[in-house]
N, C-alpha and C. Protein backbone atom coordinates (compact mmCIF):
# COMPACT_ATOMS: atom_id res chain seq x y z
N UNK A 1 -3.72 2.84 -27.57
CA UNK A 1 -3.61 1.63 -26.77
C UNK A 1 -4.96 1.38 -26.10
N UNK A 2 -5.20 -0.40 -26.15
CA UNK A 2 -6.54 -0.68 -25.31
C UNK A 2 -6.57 -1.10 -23.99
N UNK A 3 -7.52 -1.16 -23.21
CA UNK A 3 -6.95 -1.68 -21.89
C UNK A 3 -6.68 -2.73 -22.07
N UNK A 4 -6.98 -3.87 -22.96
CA UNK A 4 -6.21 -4.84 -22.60
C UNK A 4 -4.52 -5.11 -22.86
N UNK A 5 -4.62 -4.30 -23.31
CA UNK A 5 -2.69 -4.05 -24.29
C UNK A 5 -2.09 -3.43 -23.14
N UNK A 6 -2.97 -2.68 -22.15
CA UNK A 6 -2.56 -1.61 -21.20
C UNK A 6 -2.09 -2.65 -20.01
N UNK A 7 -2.93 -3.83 -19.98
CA UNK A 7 -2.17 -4.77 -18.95
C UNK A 7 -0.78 -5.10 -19.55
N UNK A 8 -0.63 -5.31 -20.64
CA UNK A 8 0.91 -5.79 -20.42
C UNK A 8 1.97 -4.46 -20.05
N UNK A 9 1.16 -3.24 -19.90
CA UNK A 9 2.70 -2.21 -19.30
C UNK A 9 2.70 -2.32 -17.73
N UNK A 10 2.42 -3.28 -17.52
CA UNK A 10 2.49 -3.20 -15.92
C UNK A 10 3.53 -4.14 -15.32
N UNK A 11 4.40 -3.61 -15.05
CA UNK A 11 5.47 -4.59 -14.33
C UNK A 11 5.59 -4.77 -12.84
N UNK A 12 5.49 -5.88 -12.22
CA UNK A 12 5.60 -5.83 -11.41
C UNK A 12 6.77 -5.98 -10.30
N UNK A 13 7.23 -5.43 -9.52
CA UNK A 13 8.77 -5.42 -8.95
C UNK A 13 8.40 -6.69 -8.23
N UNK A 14 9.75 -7.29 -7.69
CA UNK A 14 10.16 -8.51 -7.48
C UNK A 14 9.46 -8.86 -6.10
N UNK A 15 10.16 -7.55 -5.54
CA UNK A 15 9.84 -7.93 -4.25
C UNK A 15 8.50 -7.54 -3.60
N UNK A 16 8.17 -7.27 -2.31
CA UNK A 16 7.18 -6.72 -1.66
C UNK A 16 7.48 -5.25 -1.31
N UNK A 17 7.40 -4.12 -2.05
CA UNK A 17 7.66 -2.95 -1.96
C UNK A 17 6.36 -1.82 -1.49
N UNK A 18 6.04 -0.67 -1.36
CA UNK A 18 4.86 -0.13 -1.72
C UNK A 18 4.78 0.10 -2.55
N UNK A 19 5.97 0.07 -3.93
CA UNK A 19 5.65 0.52 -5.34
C UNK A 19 5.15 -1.03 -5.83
N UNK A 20 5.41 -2.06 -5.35
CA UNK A 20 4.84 -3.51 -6.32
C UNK A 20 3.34 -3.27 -5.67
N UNK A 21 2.77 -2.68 -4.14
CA UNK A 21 1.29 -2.24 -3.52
C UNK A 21 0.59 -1.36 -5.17
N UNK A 22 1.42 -0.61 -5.11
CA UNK A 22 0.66 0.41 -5.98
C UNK A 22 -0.21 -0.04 -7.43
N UNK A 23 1.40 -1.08 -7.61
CA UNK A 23 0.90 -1.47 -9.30
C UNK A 23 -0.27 -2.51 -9.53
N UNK A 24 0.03 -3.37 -8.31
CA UNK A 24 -1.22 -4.05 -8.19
C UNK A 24 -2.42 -3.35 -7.65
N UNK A 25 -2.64 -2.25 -7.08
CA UNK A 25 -4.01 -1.35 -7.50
C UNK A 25 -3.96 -1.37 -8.46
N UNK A 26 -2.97 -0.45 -9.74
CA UNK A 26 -3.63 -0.41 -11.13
C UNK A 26 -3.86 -1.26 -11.35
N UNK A 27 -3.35 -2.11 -11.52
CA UNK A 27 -3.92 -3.48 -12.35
C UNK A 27 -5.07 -4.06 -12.02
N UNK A 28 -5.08 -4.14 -10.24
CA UNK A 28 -6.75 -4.68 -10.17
C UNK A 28 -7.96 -3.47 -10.44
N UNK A 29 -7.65 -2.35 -10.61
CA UNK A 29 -8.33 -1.44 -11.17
C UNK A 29 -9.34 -1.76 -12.98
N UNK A 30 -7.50 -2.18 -13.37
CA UNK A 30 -7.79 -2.48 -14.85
C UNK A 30 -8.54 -3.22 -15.06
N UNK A 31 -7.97 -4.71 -14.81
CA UNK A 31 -9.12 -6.22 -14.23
C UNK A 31 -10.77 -5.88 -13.95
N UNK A 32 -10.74 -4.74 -12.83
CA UNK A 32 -12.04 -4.25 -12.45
C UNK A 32 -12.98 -4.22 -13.73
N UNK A 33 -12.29 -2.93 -14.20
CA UNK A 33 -12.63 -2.35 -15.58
C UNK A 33 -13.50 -3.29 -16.79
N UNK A 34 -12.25 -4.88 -16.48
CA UNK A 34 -12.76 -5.32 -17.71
C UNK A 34 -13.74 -6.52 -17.20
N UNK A 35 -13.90 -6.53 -16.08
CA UNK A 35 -15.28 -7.45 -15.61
C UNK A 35 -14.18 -8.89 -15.17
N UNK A 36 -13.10 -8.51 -14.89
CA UNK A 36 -12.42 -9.76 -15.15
C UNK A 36 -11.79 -9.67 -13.23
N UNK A 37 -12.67 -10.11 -12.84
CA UNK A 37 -12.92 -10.03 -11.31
C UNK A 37 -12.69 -10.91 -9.80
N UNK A 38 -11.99 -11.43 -10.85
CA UNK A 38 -11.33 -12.60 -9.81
C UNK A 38 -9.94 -12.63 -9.84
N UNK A 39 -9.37 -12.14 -11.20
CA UNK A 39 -7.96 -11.51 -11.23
C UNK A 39 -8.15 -9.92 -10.22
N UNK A 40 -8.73 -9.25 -10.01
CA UNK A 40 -9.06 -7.62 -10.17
C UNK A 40 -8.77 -8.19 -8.60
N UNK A 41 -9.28 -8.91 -7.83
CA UNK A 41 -9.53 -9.03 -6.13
C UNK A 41 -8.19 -10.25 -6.00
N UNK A 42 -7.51 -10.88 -6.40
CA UNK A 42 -6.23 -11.38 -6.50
C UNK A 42 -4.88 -9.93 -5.84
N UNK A 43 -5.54 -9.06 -6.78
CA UNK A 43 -4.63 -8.46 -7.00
C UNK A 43 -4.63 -6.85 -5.78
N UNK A 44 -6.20 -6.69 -5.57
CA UNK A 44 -6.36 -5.65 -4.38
C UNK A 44 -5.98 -6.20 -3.16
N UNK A 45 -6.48 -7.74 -2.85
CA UNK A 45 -5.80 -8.43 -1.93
C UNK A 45 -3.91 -8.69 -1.94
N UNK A 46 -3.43 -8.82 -3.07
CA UNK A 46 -2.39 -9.06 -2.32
C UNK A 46 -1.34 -7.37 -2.01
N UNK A 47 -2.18 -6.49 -3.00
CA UNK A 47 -1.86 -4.93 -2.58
C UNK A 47 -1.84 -4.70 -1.02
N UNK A 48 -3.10 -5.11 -0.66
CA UNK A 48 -3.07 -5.14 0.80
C UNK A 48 -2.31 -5.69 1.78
N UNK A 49 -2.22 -7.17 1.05
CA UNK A 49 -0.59 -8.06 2.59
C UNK A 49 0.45 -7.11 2.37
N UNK A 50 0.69 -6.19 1.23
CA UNK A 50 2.34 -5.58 1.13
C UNK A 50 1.85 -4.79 1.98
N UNK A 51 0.65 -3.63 1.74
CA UNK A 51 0.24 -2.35 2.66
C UNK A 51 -0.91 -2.58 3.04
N UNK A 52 -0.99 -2.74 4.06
CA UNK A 52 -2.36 -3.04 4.69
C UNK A 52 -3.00 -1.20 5.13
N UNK A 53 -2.18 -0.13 4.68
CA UNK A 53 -2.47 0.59 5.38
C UNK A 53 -2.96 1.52 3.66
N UNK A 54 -2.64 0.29 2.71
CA UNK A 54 -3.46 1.48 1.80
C UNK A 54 -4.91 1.76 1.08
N UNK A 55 -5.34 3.24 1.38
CA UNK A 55 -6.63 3.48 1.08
C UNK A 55 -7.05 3.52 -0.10
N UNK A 56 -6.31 3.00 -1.08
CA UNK A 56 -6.53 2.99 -2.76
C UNK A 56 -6.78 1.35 -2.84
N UNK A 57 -5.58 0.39 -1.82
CA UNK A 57 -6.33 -0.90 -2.09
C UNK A 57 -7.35 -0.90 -1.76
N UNK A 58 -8.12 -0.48 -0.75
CA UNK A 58 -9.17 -0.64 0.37
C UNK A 58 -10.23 -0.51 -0.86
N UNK A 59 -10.01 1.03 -1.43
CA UNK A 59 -11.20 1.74 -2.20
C UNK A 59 -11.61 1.18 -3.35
N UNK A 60 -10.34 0.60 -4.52
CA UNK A 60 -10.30 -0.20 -5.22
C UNK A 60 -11.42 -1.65 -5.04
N UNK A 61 -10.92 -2.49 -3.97
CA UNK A 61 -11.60 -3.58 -4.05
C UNK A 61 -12.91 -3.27 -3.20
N UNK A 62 -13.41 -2.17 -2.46
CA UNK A 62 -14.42 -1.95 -2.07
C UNK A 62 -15.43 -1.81 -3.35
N UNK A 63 -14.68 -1.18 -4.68
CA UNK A 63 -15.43 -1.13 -5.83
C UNK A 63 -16.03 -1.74 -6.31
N UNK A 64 -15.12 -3.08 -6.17
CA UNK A 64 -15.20 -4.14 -6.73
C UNK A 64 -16.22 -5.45 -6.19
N UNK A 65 -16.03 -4.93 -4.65
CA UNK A 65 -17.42 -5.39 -4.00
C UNK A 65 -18.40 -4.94 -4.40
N UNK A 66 -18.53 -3.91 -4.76
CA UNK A 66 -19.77 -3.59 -5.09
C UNK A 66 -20.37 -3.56 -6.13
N UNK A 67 -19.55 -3.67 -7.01
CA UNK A 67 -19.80 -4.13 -8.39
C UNK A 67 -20.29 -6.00 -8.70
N UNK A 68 -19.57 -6.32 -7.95
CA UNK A 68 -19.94 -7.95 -7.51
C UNK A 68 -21.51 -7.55 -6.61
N UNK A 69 -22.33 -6.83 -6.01
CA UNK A 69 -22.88 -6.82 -5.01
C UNK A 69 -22.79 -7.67 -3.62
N UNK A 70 -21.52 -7.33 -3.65
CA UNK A 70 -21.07 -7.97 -1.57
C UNK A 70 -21.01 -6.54 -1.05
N UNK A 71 -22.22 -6.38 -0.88
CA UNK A 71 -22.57 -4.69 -0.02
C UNK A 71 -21.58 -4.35 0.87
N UNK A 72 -22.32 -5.27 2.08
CA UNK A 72 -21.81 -5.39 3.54
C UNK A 72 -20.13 -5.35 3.29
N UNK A 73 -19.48 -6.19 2.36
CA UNK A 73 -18.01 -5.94 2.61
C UNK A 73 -17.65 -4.74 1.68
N UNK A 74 -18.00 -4.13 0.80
CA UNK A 74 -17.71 -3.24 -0.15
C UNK A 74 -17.84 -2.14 1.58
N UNK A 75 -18.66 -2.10 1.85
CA UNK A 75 -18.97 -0.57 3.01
C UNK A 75 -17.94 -0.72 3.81
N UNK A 76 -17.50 -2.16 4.43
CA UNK A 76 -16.92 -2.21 5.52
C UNK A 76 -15.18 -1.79 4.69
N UNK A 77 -14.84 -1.87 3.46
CA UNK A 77 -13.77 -1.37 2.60
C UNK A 77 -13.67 0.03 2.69
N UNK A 78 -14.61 0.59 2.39
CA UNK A 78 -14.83 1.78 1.67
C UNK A 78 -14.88 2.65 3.18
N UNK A 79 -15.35 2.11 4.06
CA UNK A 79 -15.21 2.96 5.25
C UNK A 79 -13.30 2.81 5.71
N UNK A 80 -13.07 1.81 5.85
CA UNK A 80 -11.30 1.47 6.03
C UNK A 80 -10.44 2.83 4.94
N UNK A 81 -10.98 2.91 3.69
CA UNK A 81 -10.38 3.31 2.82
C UNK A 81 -10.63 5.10 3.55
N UNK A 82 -11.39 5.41 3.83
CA UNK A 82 -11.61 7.08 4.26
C UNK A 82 -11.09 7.34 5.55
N UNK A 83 -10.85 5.97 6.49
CA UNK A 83 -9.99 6.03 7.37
C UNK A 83 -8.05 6.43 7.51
N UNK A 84 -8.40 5.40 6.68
CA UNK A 84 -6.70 6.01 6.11
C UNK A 84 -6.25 6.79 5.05
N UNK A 85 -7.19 7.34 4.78
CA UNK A 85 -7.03 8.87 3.76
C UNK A 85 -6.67 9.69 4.27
């Protein structure tokens, strides 16, 4: 399997759970992965309104800042993210 085939095993639950938080990390992980980066931060952001308290969304789209080069917010992520580790 490729990552892009790998997006369709991702289901997402209905509601606002920490397991629908989680899957949308993988997925904006995946997104990350494939340069496809405006889905990838869709998806760390709305990880975050379910859990604002998680350090995988934080770390995730801090990545992703920085891969975009938005320094300043990638650090100010990435520090949030070791906070709540």
């Amino acid at each position: 399997m490729n990552i892009p085939e790998l997006l369709h095993t991702f289901h997402l639950p209905r509601n606002a759970t920490p397991l629908a938080a989680r899957v949308r990390v993988n997925r904006g992980d995946t997104y990350r992965i494939l340069g496809r980066y405006d889905q990838a931060r869709a998806d760390f952001d709305r990880a975050l309104r379910i859990n604002p308290a998680s350090a995988r969304a934080y770390h995730g789209r801090a990545r992703l800042l920085f891969e975009t080069r938005d320094y300043a917010r990638a650090i100010d992520d990435m520090r949030r993210a070791l906070d709540l580790a």
